[in-house]
PDB file of N, CA and C in Angstrom:
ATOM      1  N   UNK A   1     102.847 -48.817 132.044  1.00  0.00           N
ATOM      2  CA  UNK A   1     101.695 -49.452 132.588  1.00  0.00           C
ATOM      3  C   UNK A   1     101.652 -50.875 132.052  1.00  0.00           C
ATOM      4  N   UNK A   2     101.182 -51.338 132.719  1.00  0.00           N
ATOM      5  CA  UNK A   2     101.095 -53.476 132.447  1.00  0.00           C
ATOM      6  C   UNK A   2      99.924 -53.529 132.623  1.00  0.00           C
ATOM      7  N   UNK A   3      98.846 -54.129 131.432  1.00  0.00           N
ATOM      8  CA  UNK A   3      97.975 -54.187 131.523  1.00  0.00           C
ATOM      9  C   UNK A   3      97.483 -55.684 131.816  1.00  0.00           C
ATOM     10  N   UNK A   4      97.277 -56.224 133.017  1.00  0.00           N
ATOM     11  CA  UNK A   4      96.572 -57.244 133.636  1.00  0.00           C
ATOM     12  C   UNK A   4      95.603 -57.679 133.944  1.00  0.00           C
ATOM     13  N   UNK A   5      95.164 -59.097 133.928  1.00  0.00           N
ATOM     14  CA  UNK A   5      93.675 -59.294 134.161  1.00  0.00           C
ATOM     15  C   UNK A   5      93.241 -59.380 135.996  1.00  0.00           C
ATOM     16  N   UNK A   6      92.087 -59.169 136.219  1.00  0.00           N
ATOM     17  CA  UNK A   6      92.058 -59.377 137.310  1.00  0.00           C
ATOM     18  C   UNK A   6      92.818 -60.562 138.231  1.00  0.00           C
ATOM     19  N   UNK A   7      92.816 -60.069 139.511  1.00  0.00           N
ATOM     20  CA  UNK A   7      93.517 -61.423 140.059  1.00  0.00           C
ATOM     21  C   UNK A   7      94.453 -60.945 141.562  1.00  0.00           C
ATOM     22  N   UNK A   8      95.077 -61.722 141.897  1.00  0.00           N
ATOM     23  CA  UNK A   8      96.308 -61.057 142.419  1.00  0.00           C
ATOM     24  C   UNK A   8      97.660 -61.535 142.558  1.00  0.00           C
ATOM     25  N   UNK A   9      98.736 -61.253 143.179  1.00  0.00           N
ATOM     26  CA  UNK A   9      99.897 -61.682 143.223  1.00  0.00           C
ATOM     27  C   UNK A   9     100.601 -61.541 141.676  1.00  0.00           C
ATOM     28  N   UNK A  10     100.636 -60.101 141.567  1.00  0.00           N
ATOM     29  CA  UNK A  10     100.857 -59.462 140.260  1.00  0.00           C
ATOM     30  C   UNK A  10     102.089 -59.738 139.395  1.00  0.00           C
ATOM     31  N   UNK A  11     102.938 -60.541 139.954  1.00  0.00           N
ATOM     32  CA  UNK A  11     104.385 -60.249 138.998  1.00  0.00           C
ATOM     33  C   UNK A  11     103.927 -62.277 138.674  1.00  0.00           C
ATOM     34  N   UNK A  12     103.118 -62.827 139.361  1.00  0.00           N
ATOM     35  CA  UNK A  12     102.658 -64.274 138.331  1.00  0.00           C
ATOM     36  C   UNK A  12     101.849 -63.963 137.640  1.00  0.00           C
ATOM     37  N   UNK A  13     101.470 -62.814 137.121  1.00  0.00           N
ATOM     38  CA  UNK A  13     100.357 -62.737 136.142  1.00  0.00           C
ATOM     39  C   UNK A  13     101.072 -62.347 134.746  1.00  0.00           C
ATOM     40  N   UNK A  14     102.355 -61.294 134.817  1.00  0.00           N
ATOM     41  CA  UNK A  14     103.119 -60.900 133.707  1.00  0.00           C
ATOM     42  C   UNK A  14     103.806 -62.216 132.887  1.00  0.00           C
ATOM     43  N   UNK A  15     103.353 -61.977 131.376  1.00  0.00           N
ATOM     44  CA  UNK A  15     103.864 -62.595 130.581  1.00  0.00           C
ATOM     45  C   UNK A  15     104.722 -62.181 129.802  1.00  0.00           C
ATOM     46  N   UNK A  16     105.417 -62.923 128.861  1.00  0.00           N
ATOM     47  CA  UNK A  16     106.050 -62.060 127.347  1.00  0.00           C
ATOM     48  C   UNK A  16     104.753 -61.440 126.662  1.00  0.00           C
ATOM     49  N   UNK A  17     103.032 -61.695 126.943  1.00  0.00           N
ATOM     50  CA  UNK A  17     101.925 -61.011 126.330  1.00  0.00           C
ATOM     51  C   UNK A  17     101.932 -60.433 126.655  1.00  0.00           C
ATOM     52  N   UNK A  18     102.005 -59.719 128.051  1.00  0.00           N
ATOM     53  CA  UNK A  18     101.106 -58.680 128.375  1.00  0.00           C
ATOM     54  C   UNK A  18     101.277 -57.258 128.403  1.00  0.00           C
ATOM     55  N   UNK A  19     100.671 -56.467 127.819  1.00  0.00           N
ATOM     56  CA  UNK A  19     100.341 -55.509 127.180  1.00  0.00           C
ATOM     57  C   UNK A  19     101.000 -54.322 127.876  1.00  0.00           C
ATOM     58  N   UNK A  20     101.719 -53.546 127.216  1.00  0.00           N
ATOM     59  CA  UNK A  20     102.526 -53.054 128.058  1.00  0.00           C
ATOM     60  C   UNK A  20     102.404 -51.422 127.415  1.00  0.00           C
ATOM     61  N   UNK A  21     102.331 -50.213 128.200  1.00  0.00           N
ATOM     62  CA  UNK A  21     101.870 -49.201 127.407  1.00  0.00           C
ATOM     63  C   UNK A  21     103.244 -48.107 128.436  1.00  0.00           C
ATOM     64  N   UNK A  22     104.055 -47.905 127.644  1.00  0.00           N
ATOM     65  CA  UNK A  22     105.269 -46.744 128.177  1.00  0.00           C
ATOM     66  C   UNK A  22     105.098 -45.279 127.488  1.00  0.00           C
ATOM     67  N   UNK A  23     105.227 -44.442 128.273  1.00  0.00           N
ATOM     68  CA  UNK A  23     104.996 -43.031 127.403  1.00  0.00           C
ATOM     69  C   UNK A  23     106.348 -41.900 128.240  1.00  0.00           C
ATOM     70  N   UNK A  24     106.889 -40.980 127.530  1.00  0.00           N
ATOM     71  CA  UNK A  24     107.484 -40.193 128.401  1.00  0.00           C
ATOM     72  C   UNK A  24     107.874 -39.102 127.403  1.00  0.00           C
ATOM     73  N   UNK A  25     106.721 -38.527 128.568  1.00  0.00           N
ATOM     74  CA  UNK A  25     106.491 -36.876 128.225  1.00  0.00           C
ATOM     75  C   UNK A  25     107.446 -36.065 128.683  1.00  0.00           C
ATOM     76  N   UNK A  26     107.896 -34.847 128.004  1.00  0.00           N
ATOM     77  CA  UNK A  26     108.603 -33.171 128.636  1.00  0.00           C
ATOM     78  C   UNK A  26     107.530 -32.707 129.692  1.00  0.00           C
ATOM     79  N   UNK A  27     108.410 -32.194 130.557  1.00  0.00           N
ATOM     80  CA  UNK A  27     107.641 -31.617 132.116  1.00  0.00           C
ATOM     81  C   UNK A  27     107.578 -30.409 131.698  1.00  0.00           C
ATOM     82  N   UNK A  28     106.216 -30.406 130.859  1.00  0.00           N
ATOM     83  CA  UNK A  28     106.156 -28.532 130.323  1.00  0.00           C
ATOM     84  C   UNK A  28     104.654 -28.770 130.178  1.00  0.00           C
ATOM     85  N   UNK A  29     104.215 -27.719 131.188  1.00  0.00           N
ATOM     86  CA  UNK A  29     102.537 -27.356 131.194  1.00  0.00           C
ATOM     87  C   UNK A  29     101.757 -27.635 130.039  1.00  0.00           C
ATOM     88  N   UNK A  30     102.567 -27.046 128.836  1.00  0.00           N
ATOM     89  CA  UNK A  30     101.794 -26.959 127.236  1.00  0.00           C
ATOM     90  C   UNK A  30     101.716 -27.911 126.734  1.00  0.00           C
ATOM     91  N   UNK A  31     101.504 -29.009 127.686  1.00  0.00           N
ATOM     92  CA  UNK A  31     101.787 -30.601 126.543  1.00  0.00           C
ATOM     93  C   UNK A  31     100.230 -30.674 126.191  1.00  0.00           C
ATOM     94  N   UNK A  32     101.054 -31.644 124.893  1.00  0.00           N
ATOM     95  CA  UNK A  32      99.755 -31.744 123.784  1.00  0.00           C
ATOM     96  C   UNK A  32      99.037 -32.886 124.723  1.00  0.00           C
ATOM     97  N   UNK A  33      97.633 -32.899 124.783  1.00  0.00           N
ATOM     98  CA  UNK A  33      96.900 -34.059 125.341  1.00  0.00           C
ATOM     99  C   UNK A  33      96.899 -35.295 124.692  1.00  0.00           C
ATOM    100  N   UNK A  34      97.670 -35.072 123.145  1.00  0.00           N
ATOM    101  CA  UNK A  34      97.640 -36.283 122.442  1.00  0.00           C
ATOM    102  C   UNK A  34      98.702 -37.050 123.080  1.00  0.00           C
ATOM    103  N   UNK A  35      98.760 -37.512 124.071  1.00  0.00           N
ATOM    104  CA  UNK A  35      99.799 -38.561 124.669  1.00  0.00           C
ATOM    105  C   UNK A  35     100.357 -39.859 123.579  1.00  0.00           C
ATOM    106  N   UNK A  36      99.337 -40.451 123.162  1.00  0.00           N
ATOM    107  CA  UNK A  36     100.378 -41.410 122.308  1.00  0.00           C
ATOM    108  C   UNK A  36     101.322 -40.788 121.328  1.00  0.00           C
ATOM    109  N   UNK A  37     101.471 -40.004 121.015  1.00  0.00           N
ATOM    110  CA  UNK A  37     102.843 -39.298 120.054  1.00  0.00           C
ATOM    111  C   UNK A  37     103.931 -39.479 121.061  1.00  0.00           C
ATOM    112  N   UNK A  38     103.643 -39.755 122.304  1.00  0.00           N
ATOM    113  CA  UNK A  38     104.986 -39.845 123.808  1.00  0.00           C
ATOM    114  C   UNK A  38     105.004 -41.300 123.710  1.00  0.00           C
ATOM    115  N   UNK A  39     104.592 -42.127 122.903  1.00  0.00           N
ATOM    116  CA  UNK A  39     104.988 -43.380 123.191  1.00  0.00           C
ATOM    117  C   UNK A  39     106.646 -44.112 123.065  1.00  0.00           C
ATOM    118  N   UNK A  40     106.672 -45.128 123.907  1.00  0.00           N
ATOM    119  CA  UNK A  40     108.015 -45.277 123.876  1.00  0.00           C
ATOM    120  C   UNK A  40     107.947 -46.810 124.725  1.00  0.00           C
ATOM    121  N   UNK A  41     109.367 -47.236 124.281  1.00  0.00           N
ATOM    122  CA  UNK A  41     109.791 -48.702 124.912  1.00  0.00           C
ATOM    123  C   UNK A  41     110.043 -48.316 126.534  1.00  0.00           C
ATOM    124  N   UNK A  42     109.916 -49.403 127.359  1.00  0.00           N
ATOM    125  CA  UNK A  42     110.240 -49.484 128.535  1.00  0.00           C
ATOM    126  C   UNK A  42     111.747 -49.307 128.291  1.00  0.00           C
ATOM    127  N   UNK A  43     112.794 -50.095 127.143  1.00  0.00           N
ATOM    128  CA  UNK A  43     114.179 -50.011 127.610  1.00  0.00           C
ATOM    129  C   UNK A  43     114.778 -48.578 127.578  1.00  0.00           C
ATOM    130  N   UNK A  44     113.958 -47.943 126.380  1.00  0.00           N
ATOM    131  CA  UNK A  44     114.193 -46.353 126.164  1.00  0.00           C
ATOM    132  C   UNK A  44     113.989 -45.196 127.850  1.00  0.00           C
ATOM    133  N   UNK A  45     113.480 -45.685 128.520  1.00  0.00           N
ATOM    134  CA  UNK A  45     113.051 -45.126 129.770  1.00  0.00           C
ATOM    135  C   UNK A  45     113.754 -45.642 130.496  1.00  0.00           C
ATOM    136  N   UNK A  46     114.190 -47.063 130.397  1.00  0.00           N
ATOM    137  CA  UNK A  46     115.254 -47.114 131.198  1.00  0.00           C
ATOM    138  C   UNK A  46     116.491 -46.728 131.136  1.00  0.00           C
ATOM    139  N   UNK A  47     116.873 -46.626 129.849  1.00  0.00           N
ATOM    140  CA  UNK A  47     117.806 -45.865 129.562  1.00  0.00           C
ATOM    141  C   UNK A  47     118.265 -44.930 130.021  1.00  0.00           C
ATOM    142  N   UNK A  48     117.207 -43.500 129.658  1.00  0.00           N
ATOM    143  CA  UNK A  48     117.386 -42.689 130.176  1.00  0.00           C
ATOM    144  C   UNK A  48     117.154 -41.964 131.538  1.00  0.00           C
ATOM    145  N   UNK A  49     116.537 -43.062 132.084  1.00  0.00           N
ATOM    146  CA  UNK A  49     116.173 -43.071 133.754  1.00  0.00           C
ATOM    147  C   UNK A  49     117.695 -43.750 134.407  1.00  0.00           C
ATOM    148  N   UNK A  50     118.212 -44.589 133.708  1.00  0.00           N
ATOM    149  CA  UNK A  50     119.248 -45.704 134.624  1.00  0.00           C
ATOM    150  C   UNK A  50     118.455 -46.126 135.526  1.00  0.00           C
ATOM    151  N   UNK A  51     116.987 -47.064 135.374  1.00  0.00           N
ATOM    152  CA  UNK A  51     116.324 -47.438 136.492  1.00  0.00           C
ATOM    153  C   UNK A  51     116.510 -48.771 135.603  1.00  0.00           C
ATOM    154  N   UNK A  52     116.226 -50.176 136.018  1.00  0.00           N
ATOM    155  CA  UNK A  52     115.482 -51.475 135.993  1.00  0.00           C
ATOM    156  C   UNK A  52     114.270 -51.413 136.536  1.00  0.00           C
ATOM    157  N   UNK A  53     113.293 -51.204 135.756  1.00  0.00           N
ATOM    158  CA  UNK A  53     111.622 -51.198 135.922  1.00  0.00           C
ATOM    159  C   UNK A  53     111.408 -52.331 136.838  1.00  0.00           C
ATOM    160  N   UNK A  54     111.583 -53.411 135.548  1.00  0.00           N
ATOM    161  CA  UNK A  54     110.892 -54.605 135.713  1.00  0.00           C
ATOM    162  C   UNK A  54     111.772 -55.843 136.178  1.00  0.00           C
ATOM    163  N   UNK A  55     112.498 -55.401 136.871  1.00  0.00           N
ATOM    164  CA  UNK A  55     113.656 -56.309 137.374  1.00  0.00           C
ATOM    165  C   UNK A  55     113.003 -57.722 138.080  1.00  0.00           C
ATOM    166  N   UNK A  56     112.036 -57.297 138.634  1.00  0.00           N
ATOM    167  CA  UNK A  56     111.341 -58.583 139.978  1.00  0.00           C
ATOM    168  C   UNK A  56     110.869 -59.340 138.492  1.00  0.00           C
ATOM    169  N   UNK A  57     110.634 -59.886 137.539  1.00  0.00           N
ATOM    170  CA  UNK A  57     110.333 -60.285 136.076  1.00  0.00           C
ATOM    171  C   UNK A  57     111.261 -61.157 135.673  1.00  0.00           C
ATOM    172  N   UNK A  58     111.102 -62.175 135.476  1.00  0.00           N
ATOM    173  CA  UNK A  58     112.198 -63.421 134.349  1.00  0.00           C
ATOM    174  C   UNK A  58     112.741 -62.357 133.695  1.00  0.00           C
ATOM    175  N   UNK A  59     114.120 -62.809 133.043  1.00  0.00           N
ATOM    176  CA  UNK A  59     114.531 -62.108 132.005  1.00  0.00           C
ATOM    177  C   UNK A  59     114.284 -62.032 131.223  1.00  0.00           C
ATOM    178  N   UNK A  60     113.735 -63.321 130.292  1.00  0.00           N
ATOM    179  CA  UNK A  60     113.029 -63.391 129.161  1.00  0.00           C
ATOM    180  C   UNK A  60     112.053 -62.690 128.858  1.00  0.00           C
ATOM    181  N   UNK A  61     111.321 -62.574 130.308  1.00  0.00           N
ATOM    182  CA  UNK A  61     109.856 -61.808 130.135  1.00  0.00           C
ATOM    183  C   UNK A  61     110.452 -60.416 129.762  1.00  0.00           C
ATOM    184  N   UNK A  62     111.231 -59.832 130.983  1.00  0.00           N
ATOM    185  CA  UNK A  62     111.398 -58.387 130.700  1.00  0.00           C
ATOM    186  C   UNK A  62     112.433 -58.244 128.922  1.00  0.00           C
ATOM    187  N   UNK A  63     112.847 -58.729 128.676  1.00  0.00           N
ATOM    188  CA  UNK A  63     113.685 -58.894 127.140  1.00  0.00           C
ATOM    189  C   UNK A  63     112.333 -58.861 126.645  1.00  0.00           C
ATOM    190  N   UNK A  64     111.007 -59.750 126.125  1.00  0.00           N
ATOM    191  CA  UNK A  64     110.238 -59.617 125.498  1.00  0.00           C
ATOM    192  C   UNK A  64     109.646 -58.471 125.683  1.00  0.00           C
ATOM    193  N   UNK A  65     109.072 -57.702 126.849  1.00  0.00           N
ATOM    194  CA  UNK A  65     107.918 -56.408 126.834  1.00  0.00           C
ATOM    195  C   UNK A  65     109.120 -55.598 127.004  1.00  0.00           C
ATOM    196  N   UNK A  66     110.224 -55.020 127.398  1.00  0.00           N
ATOM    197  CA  UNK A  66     110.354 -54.038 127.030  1.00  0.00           C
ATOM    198  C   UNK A  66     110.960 -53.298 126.043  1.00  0.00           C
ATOM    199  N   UNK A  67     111.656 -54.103 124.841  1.00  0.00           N
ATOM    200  CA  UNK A  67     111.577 -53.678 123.670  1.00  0.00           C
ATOM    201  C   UNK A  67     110.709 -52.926 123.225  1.00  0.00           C
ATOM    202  N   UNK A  68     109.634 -53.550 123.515  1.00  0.00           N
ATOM    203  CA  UNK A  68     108.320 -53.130 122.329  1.00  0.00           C
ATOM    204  C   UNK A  68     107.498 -51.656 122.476  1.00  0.00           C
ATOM    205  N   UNK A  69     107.099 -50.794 121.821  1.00  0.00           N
ATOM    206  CA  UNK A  69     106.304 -49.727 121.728  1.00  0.00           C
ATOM    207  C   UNK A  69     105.069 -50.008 121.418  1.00  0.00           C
ATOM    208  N   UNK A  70     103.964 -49.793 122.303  1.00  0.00           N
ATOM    209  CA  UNK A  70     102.814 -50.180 121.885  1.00  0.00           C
ATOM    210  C   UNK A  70     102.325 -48.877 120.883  1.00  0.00           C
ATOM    211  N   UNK A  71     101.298 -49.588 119.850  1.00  0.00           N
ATOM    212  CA  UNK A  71     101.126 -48.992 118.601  1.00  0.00           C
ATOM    213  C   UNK A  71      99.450 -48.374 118.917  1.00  0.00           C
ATOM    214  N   UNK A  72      98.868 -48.747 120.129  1.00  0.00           N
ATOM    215  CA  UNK A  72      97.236 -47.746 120.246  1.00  0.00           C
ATOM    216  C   UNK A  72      96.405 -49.200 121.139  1.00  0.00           C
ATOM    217  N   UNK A  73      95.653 -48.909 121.269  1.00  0.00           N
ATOM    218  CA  UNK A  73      94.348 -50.210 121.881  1.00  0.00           C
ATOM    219  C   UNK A  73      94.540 -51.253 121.288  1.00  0.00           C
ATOM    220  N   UNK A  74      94.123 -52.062 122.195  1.00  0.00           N
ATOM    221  CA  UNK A  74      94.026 -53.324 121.969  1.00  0.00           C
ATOM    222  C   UNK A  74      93.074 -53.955 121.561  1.00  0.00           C
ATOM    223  N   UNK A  75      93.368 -54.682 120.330  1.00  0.00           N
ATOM    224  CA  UNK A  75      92.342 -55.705 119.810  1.00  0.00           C
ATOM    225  C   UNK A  75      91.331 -56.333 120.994  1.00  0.00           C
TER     226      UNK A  75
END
């Protein structure tokens, strides 16, 4: 998820800031509701997807957000 401010024409709004929240859960009924323990990098998902998410994105941009694991809410 990319968290954006209002507006439109969405891929000029993404920065190297913006807030980026990746999770990937097991497809098993019994999952814990605590979802952030599923947190994870966008590249880790791409990885194991073999997808390019954020391809329509500068490179720089996508090099900056999808490294990162977000750590809970935002300040």
């Amino acid at each position: 998820m990319l968290v954006l401010p209002a507006g439109s024409n969405d891929v000029s709004r993404v920065t190297s800031s913006t807030h980026v929240i990746a999770v990937n859960t097991p497809n098993d009924n019994g999952l814990s509701l605590a979802w952030g323990g599923y947190r994870t990098s966008v590249d880790a998902i791409e990885a194991a997807a073999g997808l390019d998410l954020l391809s329509v994105l500068p490179v720089s941009v996508q090099n900056s957000l999808e490294k990162n694991v977000d750590i809970g809410p935002m300040n």
